[in-house]
C-alpha atoms as a PDB file:
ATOM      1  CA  UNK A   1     -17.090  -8.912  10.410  1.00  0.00           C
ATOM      2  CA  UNK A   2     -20.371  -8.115   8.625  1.00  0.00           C
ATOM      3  CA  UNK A   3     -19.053  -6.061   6.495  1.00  0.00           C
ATOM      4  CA  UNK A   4     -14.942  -7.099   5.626  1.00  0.00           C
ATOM      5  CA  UNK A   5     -13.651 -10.470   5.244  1.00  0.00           C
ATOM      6  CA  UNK A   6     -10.065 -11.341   5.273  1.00  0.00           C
ATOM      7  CA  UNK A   7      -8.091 -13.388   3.862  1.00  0.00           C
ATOM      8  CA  UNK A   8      -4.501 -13.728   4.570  1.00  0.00           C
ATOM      9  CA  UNK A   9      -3.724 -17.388   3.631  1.00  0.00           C
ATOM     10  CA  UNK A  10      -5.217 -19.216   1.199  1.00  0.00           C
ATOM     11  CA  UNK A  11      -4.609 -21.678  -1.716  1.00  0.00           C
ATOM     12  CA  UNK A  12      -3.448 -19.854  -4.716  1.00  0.00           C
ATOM     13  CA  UNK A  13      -4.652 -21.659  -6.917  1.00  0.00           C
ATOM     14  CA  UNK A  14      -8.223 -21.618  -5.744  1.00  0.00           C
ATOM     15  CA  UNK A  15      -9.352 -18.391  -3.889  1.00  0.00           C
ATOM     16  CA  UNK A  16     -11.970 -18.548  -1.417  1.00  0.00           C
ATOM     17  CA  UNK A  17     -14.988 -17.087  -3.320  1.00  0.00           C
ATOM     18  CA  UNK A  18     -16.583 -13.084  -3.264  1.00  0.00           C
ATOM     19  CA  UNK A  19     -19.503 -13.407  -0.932  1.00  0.00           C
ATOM     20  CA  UNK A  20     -22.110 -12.354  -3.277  1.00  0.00           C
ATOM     21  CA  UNK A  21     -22.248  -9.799  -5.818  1.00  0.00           C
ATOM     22  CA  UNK A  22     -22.574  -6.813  -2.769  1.00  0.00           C
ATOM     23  CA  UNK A  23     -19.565  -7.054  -2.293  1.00  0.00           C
ATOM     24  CA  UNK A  24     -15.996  -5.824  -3.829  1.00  0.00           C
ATOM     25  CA  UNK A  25     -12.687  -7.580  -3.621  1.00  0.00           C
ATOM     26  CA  UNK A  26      -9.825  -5.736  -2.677  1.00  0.00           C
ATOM     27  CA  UNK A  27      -6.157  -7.126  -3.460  1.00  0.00           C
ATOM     28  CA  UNK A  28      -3.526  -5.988  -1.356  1.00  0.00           C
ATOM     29  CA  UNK A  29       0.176  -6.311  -2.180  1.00  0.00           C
ATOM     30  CA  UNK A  30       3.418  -3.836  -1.180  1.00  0.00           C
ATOM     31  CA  UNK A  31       7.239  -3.945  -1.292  1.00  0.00           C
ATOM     32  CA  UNK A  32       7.608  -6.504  -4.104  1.00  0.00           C
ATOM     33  CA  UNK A  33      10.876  -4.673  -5.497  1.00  0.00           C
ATOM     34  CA  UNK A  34      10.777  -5.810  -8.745  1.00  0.00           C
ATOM     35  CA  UNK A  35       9.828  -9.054  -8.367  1.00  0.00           C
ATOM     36  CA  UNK A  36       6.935 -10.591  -9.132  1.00  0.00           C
ATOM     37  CA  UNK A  37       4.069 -12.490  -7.305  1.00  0.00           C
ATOM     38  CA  UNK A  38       1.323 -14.902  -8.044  1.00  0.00           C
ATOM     39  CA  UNK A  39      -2.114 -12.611  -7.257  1.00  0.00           C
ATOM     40  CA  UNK A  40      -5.186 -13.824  -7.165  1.00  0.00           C
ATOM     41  CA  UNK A  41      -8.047 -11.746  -9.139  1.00  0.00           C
ATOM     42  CA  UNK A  42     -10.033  -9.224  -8.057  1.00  0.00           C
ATOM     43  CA  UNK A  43     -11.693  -5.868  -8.688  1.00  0.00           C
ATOM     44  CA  UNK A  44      -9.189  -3.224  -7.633  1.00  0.00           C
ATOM     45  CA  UNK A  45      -4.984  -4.193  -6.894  1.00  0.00           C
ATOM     46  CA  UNK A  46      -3.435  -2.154  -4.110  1.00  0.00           C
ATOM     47  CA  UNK A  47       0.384  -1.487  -4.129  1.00  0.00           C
ATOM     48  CA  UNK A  48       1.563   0.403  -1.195  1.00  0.00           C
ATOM     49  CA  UNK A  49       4.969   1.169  -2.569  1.00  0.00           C
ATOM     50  CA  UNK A  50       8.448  -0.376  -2.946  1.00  0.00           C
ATOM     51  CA  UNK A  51       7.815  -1.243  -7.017  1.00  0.00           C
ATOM     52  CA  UNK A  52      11.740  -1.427  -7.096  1.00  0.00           C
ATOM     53  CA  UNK A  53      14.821  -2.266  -5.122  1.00  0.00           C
ATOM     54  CA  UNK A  54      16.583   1.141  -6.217  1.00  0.00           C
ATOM     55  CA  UNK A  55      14.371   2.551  -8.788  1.00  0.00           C
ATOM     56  CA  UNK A  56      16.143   1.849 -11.987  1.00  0.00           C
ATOM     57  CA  UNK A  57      14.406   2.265 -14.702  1.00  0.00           C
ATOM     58  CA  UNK A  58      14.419  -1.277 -16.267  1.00  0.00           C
ATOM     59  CA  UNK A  59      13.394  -2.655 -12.627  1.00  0.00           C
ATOM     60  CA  UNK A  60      10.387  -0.046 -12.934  1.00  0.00           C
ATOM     61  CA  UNK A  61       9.723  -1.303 -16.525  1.00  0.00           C
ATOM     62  CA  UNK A  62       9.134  -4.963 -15.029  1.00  0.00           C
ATOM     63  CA  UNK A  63       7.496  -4.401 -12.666  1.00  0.00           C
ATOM     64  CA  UNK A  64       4.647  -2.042 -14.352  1.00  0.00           C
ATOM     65  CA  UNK A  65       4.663  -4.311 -17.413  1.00  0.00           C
ATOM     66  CA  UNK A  66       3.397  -7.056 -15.136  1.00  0.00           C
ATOM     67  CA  UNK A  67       1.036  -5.113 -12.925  1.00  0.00           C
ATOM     68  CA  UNK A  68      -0.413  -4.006 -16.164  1.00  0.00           C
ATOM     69  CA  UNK A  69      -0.879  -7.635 -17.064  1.00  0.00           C
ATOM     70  CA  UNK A  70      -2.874  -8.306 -14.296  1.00  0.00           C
ATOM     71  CA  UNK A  71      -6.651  -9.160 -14.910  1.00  0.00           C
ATOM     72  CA  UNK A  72      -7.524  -6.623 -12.276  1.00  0.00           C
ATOM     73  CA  UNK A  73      -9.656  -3.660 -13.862  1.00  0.00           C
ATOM     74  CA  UNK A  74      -7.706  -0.960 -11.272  1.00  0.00           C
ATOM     75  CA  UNK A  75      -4.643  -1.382 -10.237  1.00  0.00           C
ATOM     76  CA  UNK A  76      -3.444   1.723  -7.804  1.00  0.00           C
ATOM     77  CA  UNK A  77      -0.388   1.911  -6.359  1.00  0.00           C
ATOM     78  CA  UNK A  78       1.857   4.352  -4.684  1.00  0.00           C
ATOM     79  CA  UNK A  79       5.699   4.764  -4.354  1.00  0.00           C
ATOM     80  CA  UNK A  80       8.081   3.411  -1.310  1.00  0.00           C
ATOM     81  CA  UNK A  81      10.849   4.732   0.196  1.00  0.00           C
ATOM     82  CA  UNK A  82      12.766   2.738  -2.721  1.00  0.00           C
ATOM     83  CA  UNK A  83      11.647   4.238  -5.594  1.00  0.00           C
ATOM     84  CA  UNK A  84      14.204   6.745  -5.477  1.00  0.00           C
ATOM     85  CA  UNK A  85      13.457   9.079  -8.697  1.00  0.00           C
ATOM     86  CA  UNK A  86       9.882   9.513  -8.321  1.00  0.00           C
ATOM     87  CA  UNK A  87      10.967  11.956  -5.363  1.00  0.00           C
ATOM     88  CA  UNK A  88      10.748  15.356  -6.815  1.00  0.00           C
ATOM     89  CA  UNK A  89      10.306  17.044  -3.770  1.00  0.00           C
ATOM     90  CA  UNK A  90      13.060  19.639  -3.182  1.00  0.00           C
ATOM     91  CA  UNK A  91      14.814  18.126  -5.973  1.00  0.00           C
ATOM     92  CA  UNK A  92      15.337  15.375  -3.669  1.00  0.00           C
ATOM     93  CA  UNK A  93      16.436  12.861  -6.412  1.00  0.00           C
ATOM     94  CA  UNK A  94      18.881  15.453  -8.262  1.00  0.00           C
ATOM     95  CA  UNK A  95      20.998  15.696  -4.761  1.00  0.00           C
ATOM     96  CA  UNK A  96      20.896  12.136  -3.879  1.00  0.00           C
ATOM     97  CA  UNK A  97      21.226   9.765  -7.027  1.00  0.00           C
ATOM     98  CA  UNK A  98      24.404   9.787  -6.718  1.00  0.00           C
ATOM     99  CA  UNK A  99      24.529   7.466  -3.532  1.00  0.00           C
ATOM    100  CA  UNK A 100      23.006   4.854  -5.643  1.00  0.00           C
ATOM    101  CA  UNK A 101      23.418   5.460  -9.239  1.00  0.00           C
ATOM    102  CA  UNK A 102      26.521   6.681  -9.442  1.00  0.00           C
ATOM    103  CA  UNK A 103      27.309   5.969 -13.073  1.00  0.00           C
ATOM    104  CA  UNK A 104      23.963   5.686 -14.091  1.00  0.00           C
ATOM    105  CA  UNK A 105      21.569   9.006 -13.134  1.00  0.00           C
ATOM    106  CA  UNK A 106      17.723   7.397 -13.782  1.00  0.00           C
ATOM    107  CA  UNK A 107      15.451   9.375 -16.537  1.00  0.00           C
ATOM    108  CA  UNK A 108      12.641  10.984 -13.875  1.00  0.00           C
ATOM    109  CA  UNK A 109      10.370  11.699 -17.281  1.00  0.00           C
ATOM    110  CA  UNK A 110      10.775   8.571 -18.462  1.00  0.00           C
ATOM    111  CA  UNK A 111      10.058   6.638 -15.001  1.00  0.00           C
ATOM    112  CA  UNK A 112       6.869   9.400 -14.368  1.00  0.00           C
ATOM    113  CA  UNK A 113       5.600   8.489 -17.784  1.00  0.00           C
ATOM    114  CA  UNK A 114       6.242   4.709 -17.191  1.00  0.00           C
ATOM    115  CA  UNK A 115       3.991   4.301 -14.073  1.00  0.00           C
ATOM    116  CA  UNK A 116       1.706   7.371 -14.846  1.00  0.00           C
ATOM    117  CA  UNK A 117       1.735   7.565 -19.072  1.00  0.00           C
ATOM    118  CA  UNK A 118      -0.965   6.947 -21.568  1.00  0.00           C
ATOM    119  CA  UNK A 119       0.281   3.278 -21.405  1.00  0.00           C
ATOM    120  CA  UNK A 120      -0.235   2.794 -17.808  1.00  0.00           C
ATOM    121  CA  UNK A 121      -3.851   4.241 -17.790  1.00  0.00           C
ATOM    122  CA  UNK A 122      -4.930   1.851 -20.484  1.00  0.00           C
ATOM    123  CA  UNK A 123      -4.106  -0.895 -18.272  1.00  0.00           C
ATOM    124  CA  UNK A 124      -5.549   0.224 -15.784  1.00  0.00           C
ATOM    125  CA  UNK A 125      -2.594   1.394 -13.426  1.00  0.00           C
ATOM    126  CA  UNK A 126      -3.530   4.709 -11.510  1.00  0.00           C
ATOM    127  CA  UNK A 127      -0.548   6.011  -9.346  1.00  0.00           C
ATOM    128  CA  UNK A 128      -1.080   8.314  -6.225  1.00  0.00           C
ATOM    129  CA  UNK A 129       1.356  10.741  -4.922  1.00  0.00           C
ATOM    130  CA  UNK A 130      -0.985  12.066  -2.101  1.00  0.00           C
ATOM    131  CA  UNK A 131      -3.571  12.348  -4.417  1.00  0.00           C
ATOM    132  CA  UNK A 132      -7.340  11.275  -4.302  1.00  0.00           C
ATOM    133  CA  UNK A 133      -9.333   9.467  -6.497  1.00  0.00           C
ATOM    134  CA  UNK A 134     -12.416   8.157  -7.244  1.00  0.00           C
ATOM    135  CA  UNK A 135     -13.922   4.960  -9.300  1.00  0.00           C
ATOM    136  CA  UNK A 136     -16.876   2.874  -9.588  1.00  0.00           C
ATOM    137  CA  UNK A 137     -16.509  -1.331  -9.924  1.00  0.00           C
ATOM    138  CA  UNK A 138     -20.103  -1.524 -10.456  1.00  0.00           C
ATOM    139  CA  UNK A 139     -21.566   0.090 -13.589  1.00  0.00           C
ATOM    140  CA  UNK A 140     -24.673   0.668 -11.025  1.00  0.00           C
ATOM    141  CA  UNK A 141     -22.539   0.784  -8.157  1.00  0.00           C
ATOM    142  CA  UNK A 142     -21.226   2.451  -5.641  1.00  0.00           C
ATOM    143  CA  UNK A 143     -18.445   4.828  -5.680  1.00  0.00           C
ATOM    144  CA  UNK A 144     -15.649   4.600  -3.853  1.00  0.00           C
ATOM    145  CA  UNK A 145     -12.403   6.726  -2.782  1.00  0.00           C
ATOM    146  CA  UNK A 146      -8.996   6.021  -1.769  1.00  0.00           C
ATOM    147  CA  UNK A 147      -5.972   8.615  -1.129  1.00  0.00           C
ATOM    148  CA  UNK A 148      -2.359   7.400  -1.754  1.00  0.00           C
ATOM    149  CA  UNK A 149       0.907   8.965  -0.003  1.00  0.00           C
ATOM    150  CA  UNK A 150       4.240   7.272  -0.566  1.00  0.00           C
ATOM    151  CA  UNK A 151       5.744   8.733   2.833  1.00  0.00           C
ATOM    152  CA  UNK A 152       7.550   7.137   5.868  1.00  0.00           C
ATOM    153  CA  UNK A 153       8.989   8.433   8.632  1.00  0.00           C
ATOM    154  CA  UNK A 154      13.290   9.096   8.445  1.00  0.00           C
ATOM    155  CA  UNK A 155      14.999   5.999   7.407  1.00  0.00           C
ATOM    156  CA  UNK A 156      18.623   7.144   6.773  1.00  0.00           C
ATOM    157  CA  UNK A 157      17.339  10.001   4.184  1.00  0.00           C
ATOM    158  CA  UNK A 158      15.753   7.129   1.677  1.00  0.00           C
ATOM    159  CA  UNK A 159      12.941   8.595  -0.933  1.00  0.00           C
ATOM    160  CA  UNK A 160       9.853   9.987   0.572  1.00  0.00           C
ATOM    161  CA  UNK A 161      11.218  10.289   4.062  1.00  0.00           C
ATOM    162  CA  UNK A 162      10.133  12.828   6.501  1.00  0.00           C
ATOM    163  CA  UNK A 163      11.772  13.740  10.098  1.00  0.00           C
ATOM    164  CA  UNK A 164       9.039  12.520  13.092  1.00  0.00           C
ATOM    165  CA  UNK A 165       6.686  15.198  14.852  1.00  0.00           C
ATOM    166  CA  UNK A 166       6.538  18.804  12.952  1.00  0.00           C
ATOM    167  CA  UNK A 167       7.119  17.938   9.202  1.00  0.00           C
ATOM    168  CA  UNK A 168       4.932  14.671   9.554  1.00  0.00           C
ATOM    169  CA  UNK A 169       2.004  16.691  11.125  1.00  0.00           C
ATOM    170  CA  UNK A 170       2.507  18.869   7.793  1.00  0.00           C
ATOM    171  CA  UNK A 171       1.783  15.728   5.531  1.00  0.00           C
ATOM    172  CA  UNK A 172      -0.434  13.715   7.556  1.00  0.00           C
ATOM    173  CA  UNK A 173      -2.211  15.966   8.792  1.00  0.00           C
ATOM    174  CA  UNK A 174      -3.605  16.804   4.794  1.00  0.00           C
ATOM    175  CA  UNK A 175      -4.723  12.805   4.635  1.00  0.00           C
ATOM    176  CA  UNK A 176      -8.495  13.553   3.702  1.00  0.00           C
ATOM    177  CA  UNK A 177     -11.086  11.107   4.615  1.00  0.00           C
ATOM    178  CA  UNK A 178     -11.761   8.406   2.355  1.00  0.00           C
ATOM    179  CA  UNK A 179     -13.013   4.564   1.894  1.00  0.00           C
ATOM    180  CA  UNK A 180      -9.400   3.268   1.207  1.00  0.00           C
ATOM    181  CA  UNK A 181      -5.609   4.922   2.816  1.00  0.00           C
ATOM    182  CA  UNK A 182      -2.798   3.679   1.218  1.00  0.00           C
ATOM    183  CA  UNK A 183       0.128   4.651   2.817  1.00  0.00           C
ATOM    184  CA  UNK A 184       3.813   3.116   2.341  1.00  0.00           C
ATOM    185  CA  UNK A 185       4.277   3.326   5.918  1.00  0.00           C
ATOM    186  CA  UNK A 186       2.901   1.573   9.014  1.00  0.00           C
ATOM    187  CA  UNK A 187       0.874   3.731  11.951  1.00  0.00           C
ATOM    188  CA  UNK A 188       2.680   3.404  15.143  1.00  0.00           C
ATOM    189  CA  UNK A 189       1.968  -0.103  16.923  1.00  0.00           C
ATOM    190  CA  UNK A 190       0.007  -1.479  13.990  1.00  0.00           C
ATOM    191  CA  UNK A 191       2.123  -4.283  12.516  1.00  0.00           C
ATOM    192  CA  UNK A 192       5.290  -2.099  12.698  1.00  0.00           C
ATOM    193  CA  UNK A 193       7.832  -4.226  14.714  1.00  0.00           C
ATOM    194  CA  UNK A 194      10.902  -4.820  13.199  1.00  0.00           C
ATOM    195  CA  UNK A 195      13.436  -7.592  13.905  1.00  0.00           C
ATOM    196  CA  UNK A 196      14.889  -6.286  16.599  1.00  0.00           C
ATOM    197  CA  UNK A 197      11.306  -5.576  18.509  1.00  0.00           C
ATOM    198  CA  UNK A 198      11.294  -1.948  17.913  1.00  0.00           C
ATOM    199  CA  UNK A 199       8.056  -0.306  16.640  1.00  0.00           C
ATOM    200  CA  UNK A 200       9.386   2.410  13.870  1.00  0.00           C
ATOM    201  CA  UNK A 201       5.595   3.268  12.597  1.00  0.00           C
ATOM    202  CA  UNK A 202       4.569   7.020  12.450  1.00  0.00           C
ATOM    203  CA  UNK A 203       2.548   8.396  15.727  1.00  0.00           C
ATOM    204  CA  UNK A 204       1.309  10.988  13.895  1.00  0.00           C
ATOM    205  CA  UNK A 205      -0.521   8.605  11.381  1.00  0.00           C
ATOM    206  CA  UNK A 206      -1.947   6.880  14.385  1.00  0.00           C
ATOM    207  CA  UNK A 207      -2.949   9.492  15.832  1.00  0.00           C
ATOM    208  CA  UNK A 208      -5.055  10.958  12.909  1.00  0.00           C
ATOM    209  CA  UNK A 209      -6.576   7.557  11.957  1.00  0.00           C
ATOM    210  CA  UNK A 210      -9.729   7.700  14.792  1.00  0.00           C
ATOM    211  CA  UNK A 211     -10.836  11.166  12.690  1.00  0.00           C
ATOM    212  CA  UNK A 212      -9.925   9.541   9.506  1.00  0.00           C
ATOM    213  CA  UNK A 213     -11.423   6.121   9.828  1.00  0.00           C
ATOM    214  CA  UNK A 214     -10.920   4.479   6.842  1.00  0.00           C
ATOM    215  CA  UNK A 215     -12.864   1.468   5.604  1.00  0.00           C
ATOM    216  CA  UNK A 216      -9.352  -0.197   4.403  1.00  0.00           C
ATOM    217  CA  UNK A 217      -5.756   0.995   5.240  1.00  0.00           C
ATOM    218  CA  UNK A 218      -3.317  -0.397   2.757  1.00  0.00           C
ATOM    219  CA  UNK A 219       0.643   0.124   4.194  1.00  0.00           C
ATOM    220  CA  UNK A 220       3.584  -2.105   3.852  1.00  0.00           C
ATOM    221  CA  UNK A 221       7.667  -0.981   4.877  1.00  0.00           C
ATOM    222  CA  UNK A 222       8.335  -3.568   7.470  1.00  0.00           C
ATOM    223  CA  UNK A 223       8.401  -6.989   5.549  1.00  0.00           C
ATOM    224  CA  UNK A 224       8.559  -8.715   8.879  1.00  0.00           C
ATOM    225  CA  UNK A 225       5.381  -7.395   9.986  1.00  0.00           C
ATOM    226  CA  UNK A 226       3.159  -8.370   7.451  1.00  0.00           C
ATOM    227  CA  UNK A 227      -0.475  -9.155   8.179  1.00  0.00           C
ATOM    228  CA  UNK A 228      -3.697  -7.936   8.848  1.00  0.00           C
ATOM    229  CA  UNK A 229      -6.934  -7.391  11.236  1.00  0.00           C
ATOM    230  CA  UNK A 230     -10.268  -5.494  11.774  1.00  0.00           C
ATOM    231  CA  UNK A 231      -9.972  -3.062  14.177  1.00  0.00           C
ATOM    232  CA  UNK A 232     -13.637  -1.685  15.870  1.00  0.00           C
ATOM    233  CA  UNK A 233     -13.553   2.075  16.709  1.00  0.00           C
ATOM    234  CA  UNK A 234     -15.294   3.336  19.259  1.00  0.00           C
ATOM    235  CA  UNK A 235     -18.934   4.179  18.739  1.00  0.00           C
ATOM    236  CA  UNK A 236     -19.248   7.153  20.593  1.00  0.00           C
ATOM    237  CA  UNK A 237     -15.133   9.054  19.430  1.00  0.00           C
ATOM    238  CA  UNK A 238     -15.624  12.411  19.244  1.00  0.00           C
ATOM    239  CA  UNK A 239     -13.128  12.656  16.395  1.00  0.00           C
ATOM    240  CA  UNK A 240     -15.491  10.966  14.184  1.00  0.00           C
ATOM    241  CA  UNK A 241     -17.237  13.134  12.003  1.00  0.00           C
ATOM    242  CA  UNK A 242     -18.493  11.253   9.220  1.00  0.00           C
ATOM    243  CA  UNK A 243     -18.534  14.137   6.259  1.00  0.00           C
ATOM    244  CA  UNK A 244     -20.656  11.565   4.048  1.00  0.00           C
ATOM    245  CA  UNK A 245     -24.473  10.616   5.382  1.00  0.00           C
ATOM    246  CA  UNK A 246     -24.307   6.369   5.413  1.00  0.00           C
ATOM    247  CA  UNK A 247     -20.410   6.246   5.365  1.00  0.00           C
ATOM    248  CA  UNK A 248     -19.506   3.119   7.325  1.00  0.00           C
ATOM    249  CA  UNK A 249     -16.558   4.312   9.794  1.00  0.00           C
ATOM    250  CA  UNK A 250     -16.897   2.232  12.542  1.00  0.00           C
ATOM    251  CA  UNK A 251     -14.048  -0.431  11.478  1.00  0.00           C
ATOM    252  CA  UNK A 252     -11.360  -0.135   9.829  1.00  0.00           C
ATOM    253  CA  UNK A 253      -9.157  -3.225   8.236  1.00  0.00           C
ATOM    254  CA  UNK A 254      -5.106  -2.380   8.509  1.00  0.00           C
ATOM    255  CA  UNK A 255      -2.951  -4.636   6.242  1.00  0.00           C
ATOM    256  CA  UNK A 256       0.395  -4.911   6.128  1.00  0.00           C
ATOM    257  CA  UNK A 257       0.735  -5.685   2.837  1.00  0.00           C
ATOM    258  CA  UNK A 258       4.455  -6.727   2.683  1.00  0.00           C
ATOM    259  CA  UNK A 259       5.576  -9.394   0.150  1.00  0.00           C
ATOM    260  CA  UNK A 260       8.946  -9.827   0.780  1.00  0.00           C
ATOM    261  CA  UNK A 261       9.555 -12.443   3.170  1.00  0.00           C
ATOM    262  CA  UNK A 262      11.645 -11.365   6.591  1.00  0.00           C
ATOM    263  CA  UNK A 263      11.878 -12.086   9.943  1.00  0.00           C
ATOM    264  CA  UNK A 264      10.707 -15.302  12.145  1.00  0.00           C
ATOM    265  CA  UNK A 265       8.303 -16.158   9.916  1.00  0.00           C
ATOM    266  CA  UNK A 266      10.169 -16.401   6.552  1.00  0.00           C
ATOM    267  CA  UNK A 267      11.358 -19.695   7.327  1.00  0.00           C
ATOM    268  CA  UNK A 268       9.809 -23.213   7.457  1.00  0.00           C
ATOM    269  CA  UNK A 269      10.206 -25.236  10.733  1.00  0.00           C
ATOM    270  CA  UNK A 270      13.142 -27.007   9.055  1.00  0.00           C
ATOM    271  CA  UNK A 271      14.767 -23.619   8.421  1.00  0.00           C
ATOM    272  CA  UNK A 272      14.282 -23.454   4.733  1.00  0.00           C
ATOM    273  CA  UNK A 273      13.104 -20.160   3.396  1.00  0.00           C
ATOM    274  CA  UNK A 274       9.490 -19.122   2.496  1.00  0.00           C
ATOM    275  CA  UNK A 275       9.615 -18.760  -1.318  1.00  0.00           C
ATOM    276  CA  UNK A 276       8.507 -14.844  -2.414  1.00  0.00           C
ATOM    277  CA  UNK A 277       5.084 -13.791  -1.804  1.00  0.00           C
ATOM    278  CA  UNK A 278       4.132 -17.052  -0.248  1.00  0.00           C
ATOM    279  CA  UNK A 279       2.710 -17.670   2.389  1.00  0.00           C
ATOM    280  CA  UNK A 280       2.631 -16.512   5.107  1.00  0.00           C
ATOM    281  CA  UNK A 281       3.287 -13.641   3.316  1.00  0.00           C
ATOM    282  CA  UNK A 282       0.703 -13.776   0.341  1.00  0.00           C
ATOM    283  CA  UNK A 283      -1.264 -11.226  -1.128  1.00  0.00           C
ATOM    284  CA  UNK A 284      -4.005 -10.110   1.475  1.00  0.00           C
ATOM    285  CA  UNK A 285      -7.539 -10.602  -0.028  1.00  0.00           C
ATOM    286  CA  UNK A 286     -10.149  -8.145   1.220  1.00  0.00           C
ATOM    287  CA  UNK A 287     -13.960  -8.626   0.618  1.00  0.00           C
ATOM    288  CA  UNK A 288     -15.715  -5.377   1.848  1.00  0.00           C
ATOM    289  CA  UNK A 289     -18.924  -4.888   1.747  1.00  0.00           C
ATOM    290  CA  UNK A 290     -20.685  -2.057  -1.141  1.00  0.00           C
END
């Protein structure tokens, strides 16, 4: 569109070019559970969760040791359903561990201060727990926001879950507007179908997003549905109210950011499989426009 480019497959080793210098890339990536991808540069890395496959601590050391090494000046990211200690809530991690790390309880304090610690920061990792924030690429520039959640709906009581209907109107329904959502789970019907053809993404996140509007949501959970597109809101939706004059809110580009290959198209035609975070399931390039 005139104002967001996308670009789901590409040759790694040459990126299509920014537009001009009006515009900021966006780097999208989710659910690489400790392993690591080839990622093109950019201005600001998006990570919508899964860092780990069980959230051990040496698995979160990896994988924040190489997002830190990244030449990207941001790099914000959010927790998955995986990612077992960082959820606090309720003490949810002190009543479950035990169903994964059985010998081996994880250090919460030392896996908060790995992916939110002095260390982190100076690389320029920023981690969102349905939190806000704010940044500028552009000395001169623009400013822009983004608010990270790490929830999905009930998944056989993984991290971060929450039952459908009443308690995920509670947490969706405190989303605030902003330029960039990144969410660990899919809205209903937007690149949500899993294997078996069922779509598992959260109705109550779908049915916020016309008020919410966001220039970019980020989202990832179901490997098999990675992708992306650019979705045109209606002009006239009464649900828009766009709280900042100028605000561009009538698109918004959904990306499923998933890098773990899964379902039909995680094999060649010859049957062999799609090597990690390949494509067709690469990290999603986003130009949008300042």
């Amino acid at each position: 569109s005139a104002t967001a480019i996308v670009h789901l497959e590409y040759d790694s080793t040459n990126p299509p070019p920014v537009p001009s210098p009006h515009w900021t890339r966006f780097v999208c990536i989710s659910d690489t559970h400790s392993r690591m991808v080839h990622v093109p540069p950019g201005d600001v890395l998006l990570h919508s969760g899964d860092l780990t496959m069980v959230g051990r601590y040496s698995d979160f050391q990896r994988t924040i040791e190489w997002l830190g090494d990244l030449p990207h000046p941001r790099k914000i990211i959010i927790a998955g359903n995986h990612d077992l200690p960082l959820d606090h809530h309720d003490d949810w991690y002190e009543k479950n561990y035990m169903r994964w790390h059985r010998t081996q309880k994880q250090n919460i304090g030392l896996i908060q201060d790995l992916v939110q610690g002095h260390k982190a920061q100076r690389s320029g990792i920023v981690y969102l727990e349905d939190q806000s924030y704010e940044f500028k690429v552009k000395e001169e520039g623009r400013i822009w926001t983004v608010y990270g959640s790490p929830w999905s709906p009930y998944f056989h009581n993984w991290a971060f879950n929450y039952e459908r209907g009443k308690e995920a109107e509670k947490i969706v329904s405190e989303f605030p507007k902003a330029d960039i959502l990144l969410t660990h789970g899919p809205p209903y019907n937007v690149f949500d179908t899993t294997i078996i053809g069922e779509h598992v993404g959260c109705e109550t996140l779908a049915a916020r997003l016309p008020s919410l509007r966001p220039r970019l949501h980020v989202f990832g959970h179901i490997h098999e549905g990675h992708g992306a597109l650019i979705h045109e809101w209606p002009a006239s939706d009464p649900n828009s109210s766009a709280e900042k004059p100028g605000i561009v809110d009538d698109q918004t580009v959904f990306v499923n950011a998933a890098n773990w290959p899964m379902g039909p198209k995680a094999r060649l035609p010859g049957g062999a499989a799609i090597r990690f975070g390949e494509a067709p399931f690469q990290p999603v390039i986003v130009d949008l426009l300042d």
